[in-house]
Protein backbone atom coordinates (compact mmCIF):
# COMPACT_ATOMS: atom_id res chain seq x y z
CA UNK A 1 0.00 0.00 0.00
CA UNK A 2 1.11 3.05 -1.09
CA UNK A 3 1.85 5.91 2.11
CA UNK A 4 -0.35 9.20 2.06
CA UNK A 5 1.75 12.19 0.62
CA UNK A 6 2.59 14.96 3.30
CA UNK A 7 0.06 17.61 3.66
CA UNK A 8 0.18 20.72 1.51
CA UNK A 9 1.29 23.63 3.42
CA UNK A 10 -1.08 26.67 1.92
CA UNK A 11 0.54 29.84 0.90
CA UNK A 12 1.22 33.11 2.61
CA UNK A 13 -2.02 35.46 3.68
CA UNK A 14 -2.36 38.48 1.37
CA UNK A 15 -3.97 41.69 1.45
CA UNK A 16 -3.66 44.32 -0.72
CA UNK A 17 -5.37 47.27 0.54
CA UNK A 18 -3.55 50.22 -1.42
CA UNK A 19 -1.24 51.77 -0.95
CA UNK A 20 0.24 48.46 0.68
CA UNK A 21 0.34 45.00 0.84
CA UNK A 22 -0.18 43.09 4.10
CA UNK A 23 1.27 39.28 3.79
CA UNK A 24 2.59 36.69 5.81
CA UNK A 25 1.78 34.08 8.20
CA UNK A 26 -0.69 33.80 11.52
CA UNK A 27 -1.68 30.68 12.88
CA UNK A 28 -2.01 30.80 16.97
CA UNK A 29 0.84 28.85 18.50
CA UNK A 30 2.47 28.21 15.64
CA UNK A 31 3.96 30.79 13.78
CA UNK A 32 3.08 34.96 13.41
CA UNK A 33 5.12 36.70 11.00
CA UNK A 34 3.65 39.38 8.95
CA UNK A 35 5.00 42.01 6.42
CA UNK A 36 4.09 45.21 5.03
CA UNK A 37 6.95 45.38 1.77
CA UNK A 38 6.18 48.64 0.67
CA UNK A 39 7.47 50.37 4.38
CA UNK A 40 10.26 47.63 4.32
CA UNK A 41 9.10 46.16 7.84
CA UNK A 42 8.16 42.89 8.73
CA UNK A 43 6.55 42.33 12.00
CA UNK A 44 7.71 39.08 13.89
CA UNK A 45 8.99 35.95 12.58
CA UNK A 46 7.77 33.19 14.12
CA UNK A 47 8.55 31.25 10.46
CA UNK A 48 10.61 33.15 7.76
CA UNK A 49 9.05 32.19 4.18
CA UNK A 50 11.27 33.63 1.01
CA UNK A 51 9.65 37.16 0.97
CA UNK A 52 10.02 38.39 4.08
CA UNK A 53 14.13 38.43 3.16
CA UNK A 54 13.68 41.74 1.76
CA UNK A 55 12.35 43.42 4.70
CA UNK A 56 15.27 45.61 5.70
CA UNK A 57 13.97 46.21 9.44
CA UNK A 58 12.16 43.14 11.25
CA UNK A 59 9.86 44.26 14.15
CA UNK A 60 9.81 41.88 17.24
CA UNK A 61 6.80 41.75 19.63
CA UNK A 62 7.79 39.56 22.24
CA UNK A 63 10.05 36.57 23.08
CA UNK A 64 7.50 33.39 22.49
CA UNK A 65 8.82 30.76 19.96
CA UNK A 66 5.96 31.56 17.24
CA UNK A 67 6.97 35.23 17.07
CA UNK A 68 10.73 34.77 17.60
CA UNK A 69 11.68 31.21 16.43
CA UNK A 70 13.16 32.15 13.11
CA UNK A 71 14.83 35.46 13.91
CA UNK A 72 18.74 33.82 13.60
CA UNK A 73 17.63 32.24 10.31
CA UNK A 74 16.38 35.77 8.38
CA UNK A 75 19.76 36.87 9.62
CA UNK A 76 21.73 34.66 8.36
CA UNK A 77 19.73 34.33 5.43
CA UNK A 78 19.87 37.83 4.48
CA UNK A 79 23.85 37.77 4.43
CA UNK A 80 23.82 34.70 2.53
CA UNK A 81 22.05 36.43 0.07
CA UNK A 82 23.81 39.57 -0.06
CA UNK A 83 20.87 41.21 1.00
CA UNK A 84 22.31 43.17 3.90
CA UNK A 85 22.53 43.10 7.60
CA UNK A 86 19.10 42.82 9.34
CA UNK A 87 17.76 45.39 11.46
CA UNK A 88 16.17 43.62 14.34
CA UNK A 89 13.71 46.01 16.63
CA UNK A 90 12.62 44.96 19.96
CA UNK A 91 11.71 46.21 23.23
CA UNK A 92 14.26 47.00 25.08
CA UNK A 93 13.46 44.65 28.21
CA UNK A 94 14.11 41.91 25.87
CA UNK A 95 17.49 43.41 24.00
CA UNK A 96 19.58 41.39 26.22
CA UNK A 97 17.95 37.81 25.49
CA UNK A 98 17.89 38.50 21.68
CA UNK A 99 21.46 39.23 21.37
CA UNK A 100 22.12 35.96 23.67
CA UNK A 101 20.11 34.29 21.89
CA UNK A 102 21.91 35.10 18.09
CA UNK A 103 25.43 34.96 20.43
CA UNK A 104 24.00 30.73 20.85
CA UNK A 105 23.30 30.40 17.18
CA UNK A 106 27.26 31.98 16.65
CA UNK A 107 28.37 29.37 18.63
CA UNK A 108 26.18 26.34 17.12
CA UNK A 109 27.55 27.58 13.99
CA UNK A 110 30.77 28.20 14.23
CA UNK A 111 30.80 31.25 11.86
CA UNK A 112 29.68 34.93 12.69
CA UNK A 113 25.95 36.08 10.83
CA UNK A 114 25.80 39.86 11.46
CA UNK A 115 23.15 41.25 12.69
CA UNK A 116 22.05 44.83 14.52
CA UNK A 117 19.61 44.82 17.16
CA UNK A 118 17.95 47.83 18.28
CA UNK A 119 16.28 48.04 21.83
CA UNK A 120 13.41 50.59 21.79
CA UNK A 121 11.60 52.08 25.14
CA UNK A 122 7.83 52.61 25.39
CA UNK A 123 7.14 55.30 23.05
CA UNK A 124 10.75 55.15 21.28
CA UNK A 125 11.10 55.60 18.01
CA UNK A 126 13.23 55.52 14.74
CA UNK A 127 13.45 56.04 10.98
CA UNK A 128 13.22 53.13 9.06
CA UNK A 129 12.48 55.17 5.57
CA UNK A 130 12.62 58.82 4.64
CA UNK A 131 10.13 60.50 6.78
CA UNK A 132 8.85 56.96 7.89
CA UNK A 133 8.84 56.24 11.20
CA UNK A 134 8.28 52.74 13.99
CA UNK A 135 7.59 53.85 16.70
CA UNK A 136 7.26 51.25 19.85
CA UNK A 137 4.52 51.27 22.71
CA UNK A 138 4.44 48.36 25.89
CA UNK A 139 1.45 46.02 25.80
CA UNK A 140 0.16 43.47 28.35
CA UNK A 141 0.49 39.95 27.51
CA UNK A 142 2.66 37.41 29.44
CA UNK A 143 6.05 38.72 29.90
CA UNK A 144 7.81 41.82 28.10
CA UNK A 145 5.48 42.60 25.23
CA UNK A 146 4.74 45.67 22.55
CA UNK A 147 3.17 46.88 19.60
CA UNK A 148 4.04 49.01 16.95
CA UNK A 149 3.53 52.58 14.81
CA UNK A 150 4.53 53.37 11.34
CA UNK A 151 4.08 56.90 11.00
CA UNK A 152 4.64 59.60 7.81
CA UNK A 153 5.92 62.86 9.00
CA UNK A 154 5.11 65.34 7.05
CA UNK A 155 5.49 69.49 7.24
CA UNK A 156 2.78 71.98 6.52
CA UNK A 157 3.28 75.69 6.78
CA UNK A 158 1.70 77.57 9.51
CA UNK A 159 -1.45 79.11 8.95
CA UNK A 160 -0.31 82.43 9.37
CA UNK A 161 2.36 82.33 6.60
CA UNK A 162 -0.21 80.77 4.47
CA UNK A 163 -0.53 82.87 0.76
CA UNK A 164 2.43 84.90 1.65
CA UNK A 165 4.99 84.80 -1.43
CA UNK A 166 7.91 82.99 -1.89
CA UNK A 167 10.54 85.56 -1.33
CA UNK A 168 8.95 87.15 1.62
CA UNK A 169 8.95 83.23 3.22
CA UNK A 170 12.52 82.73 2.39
CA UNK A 171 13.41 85.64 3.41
CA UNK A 172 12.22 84.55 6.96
CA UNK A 173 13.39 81.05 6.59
CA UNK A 174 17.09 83.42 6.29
CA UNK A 175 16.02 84.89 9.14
CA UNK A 176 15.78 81.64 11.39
CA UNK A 177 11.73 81.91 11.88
CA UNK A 178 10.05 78.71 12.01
CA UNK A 179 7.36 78.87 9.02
CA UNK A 180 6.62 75.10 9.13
CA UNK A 181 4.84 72.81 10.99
CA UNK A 182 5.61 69.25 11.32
CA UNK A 183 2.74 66.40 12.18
CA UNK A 184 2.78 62.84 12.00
CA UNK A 185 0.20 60.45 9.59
CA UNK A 186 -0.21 57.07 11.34
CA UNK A 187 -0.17 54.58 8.51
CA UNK A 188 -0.09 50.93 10.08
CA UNK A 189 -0.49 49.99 13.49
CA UNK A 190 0.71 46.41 14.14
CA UNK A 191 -0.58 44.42 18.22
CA UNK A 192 1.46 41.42 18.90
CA UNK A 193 -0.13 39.51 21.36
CA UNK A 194 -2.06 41.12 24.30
CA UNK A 195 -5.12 41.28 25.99
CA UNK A 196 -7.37 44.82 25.96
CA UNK A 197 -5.58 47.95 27.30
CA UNK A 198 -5.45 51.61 26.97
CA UNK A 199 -2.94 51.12 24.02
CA UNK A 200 -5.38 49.78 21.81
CA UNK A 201 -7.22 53.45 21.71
CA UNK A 202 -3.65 55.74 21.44
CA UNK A 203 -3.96 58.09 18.64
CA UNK A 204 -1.50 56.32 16.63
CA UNK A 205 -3.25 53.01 16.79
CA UNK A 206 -7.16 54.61 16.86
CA UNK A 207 -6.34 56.46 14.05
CA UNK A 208 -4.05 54.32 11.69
CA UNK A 209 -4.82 53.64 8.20
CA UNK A 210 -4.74 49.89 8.62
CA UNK A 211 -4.86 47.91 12.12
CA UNK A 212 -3.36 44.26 12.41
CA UNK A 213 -4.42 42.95 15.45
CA UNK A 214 -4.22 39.22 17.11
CA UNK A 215 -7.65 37.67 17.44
CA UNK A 216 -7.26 34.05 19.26
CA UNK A 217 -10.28 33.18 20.57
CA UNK A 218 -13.90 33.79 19.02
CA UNK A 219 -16.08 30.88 20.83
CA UNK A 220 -18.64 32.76 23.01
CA UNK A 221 -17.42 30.70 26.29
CA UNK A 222 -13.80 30.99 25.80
CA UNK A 223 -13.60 34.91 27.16
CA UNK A 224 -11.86 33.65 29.95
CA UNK A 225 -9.57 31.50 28.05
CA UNK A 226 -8.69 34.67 26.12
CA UNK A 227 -8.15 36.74 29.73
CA UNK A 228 -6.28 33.75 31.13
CA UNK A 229 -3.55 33.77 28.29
CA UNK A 230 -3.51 37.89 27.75
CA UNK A 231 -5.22 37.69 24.28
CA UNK A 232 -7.96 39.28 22.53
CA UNK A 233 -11.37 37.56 21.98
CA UNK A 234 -14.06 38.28 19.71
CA UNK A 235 -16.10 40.59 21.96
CA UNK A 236 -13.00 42.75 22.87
CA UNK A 237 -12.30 43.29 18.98
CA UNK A 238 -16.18 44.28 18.54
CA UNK A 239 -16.10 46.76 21.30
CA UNK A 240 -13.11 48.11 19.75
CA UNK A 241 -14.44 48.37 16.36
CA UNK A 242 -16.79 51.11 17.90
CA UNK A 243 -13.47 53.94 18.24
CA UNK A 244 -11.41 52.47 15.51
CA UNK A 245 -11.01 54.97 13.30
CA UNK A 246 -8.83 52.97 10.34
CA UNK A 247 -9.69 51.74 6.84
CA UNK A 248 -9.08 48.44 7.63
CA UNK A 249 -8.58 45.69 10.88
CA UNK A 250 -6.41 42.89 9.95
CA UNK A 251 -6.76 39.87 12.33
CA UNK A 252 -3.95 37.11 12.26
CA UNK A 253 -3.03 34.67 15.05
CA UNK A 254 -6.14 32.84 14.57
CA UNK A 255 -6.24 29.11 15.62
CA UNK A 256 -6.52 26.14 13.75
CA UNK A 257 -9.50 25.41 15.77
CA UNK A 258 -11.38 28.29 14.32
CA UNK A 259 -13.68 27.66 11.12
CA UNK A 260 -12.96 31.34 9.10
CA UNK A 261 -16.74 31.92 8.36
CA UNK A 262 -17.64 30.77 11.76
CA UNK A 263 -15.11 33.84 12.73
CA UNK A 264 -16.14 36.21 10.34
CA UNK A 265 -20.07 35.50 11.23
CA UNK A 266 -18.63 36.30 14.74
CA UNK A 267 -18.08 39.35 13.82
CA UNK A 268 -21.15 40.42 11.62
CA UNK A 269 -23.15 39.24 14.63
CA UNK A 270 -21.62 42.33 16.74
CA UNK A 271 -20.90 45.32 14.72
CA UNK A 272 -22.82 47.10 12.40
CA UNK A 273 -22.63 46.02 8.27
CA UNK A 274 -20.24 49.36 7.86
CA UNK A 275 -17.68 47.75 10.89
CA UNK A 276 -17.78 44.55 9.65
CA UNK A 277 -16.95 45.49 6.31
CA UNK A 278 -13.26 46.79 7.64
CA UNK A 279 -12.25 43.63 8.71
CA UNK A 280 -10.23 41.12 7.08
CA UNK A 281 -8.74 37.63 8.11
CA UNK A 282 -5.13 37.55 6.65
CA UNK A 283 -4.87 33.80 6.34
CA UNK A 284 -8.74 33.57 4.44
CA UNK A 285 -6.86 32.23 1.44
CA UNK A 286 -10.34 31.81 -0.41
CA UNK A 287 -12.13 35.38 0.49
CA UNK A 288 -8.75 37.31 0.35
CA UNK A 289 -8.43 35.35 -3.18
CA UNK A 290 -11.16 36.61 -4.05
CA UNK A 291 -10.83 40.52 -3.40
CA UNK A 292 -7.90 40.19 -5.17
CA UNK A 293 -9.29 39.37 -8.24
CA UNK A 294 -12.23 41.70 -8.24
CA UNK A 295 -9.45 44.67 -7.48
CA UNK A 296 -7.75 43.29 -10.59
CA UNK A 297 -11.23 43.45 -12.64
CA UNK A 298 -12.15 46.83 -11.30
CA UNK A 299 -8.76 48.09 -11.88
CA UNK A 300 -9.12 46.60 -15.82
CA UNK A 301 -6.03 44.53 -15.45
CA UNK A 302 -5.97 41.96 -18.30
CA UNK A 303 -6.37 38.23 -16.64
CA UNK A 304 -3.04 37.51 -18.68
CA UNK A 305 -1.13 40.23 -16.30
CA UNK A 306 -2.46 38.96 -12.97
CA UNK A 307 0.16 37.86 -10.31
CA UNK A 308 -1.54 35.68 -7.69
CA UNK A 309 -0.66 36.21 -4.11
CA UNK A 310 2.76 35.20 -2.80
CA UNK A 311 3.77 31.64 -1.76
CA UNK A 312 6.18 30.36 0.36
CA UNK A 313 8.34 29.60 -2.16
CA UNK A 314 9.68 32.80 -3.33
CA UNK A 315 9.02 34.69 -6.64
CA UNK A 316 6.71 37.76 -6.91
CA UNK A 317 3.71 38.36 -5.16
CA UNK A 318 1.36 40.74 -5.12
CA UNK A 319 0.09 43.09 -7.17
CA UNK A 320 2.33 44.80 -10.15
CA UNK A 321 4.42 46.02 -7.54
CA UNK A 322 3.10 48.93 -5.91
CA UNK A 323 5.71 51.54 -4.41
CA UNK A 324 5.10 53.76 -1.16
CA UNK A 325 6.64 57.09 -1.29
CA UNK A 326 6.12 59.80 1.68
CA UNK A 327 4.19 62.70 0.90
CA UNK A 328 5.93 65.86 -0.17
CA UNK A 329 7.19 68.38 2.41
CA UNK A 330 5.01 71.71 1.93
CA UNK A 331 6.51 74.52 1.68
């Protein structure tokens, strides 16, 4: 008798909800590592499929196995590869475990992978691109744990210079007066694992233009599952829903467990149709498949010129390659 095949692992998750792409991997317990390419950040990496290489800064939550267990790997793949040395952010409370931990992985090895890590305090933050910035913020879950901000600063001039002319501006730019003001655009807030706290309604998390968010548990007895292990449930994401300000909530770190339209019924059972509608399931292979194509119909790309969403195993994915670039300063 012949022996079954392995199973078929399915691809990454994939969202493209423009100007970026959201992809990756979320499966509770197993593995959480999700990227947005266009702001060259990858959050976690719990696993470390092909794409997430090119990620030049790689955001750490927290120190469990399925958000840390392939951090060594994307290291030392990405000098393999002559990719670069990775960028590796994390709260500072963990900084000293992450750099024994790469120090153990030296030592297994026998050869030296570069890497950089970069502690962050609560509300810390640095540039990743021009103008772009990650900033860090402490959650609760169990033991040292944080979120993250990607933010577009931007400059507007003050409304009392506004329709003066050039020359008289620059003439007070020579003069050291400050005709700008600067303000920050929260583009993607990204919650590792944690239960419901006041960072869930900061400004730069209430108002971001996309929200990925851990939802574990969705069963209506399992709330205090979902308190006992410092996670987020159903009913904490629908009361949320009601001050979330964003264009879209990404869930990930789903379980296994959990049937998708089971989850996403959930969730039309406790928000309004307009709520509901902002909320996506990164690892819904078949709905997200589905957007995708209609966004490639409404957009008139020929069927010939589609790229499907990325797998595992390398190669293009996503969209015809969509680039972010900051806004413009204004003058």
């Amino acid at each position: 008798m012949l022996p079954k095949p392995p199973p078929r692992e399915g691809g990454l998750g994939f969202l493209y909800l423009p100007p970026f792409r959201v992809q990756g991997t979320s499966v509770a317990g197993e593995a959480t590592c999700v990227q947005v390419p266009e702001l060259d950040v990858c959050f976690d990496a719990g696993s470390c499929p092909r794409p997430i290489l090119a990620a030049k800064y790689l955001a750490v939550s927290h120190g469990h196995m399925d958000h840390i267990g392939s951090l060594a790997y994307w290291c030392s793949q990405r000098r393999f590869q002559g990719m670069g040395t990775g960028k590796i952010v994390c709260d500072k409370r963990i900084e000293p475990a992450v750099h024994n931990m790469m120090k153990g992985f030296i030592e297994l090895e026998r050869q030296e992978t570069e890497y950089e890590v970069i502690g962050l305090e609560h509300d810390q933050q640095i540039e990743i691109k021009n103008n772009i910035l990650l900033r860090c913020f402490h959650t609760e879950h169990a033991g040292p744990s944080v979120g993250y901000a990607v933010l577009e600063r931007r400059t507007k001039l003050k409304d009392e210079f506004q329709g003066m002319p050039q020359e008289k501006l620059k003439e007070l730019k020579d003069r050291d007066i400050e005709i700008t003001r600067s303000f920050e655009i929260p583009l993607v807030a990204y919650i590792g694992d944690t239960m419901p706290g006041p960072h869930l309604v900061r400004t730069d998390v209430r108002t971001a233009q996309i929200v990925i968010s851990e939802c574990t548990f969705f069963e209506g007895d399992h709330q205090d599952r979902a308190k006992i292990g410092q996670h987020m449930h159903v009913a904490d994401v629908a009361e949320w829903l009601r001050v979330l300000e964003c264009n879209h909530l990404v869930l990930i770190h789903v379980s296994r467990r959990t049937n998708l339209l089971v989850a996403r019924q959930e969730i039309e059972k406790r928000v309004p149709p307009e709520k509901a509608a902002k909320v996506h399931f990164l690892m819904d292979h078949r709905a997200n498949k589905f957007r995708y194509e209609k966004q490639c119909i409404d957009a008139g790309v020929p069927i010939e010129t589609r790229r499907p969403p990325p797998r595992s195993g390398g190669g293009h994915s996503g969209p015809p390659r969509p680039s972010y670039r900051p806004g413009p300063p204004r003058a």
